[in-house]
Protein backbone atom coordinates (compact mmCIF):
# COMPACT_ATOMS: atom_id res chain seq x y z
CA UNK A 1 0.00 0.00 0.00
CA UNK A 2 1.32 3.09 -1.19
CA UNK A 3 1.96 6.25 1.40
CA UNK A 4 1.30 9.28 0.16
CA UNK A 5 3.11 12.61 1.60
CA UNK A 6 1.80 16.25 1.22
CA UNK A 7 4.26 17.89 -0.94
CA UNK A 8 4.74 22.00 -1.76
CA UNK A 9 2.29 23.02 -4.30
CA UNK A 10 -0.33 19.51 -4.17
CA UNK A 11 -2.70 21.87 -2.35
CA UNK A 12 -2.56 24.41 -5.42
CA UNK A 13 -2.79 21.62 -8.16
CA UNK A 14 -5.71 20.41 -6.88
CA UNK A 15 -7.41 23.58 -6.12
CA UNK A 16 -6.61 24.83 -9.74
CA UNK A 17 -7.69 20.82 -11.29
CA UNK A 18 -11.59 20.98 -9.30
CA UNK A 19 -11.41 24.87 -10.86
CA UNK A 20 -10.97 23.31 -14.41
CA UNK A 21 -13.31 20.83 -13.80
CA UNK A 22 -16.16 22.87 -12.23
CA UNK A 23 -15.85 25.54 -15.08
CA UNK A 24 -16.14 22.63 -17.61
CA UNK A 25 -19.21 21.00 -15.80
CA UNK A 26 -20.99 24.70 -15.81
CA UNK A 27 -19.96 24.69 -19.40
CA UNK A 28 -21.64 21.70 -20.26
CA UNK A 29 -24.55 22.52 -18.69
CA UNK A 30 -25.29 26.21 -20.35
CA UNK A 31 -28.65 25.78 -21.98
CA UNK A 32 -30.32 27.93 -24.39
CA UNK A 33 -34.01 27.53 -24.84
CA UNK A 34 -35.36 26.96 -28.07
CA UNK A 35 -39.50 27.64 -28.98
CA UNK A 36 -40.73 26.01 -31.98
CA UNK A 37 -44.60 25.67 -33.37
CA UNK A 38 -45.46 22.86 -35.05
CA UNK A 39 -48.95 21.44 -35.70
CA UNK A 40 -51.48 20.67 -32.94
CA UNK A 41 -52.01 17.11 -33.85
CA UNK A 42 -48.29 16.58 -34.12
CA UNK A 43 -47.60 17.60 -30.48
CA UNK A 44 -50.41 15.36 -29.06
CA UNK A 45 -49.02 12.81 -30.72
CA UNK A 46 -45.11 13.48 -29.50
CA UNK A 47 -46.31 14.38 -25.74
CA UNK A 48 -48.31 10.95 -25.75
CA UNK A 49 -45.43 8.81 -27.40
CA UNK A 50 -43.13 10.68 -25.05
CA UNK A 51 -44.94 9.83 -21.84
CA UNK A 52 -45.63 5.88 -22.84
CA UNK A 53 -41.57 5.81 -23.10
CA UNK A 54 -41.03 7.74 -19.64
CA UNK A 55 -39.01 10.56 -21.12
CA UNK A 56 -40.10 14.44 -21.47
CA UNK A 57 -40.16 16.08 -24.70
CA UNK A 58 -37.12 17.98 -24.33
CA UNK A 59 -34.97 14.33 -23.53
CA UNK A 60 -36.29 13.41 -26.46
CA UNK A 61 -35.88 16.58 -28.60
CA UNK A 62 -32.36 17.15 -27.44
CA UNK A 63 -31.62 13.17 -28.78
CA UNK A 64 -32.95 14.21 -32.21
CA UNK A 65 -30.90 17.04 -32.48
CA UNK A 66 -28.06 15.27 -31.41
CA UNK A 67 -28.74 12.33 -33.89
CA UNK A 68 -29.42 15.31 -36.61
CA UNK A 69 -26.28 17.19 -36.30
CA UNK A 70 -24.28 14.47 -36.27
CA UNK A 71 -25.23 12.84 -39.14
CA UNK A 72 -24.55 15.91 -40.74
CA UNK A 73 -21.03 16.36 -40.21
């Protein structure tokens, strides 16, 4: 079993590493909202296939953009 030791400067690395890291996590979770009209029967439809699979209509939407874009690169 190893033993670790505090050495100069650890205490700095990891302050500065959970710094990086929480600054990506809040950059992966920026949203930006998105409205969009589409026809009535269409959304009764999607809300009603939505619920019968458990997942909200955004889960789902953001999964068919993702699938959409990238396809397309």
């Amino acid at each position: 079993m190893p033993i670790y030791t505090h050495s100069q400067g650890s205490d700095e690395r990891c302050r500065n590493y959970e710094q990086e890291n929480s600054e990506a996590v809040a950059e992966k979770n920026k949203t930006k909202q998105l409205t969009l009209r589409i026809p009535d029967h269409l959304h009764k439809a999607f809300k009603l296939t939505a619920v019968k699979q458990g997942r909200s209509m955004g889960a789902v939407t953001i999964e068919l953009i993702e699938k959409y874009v990238k396809k397309s690169i």
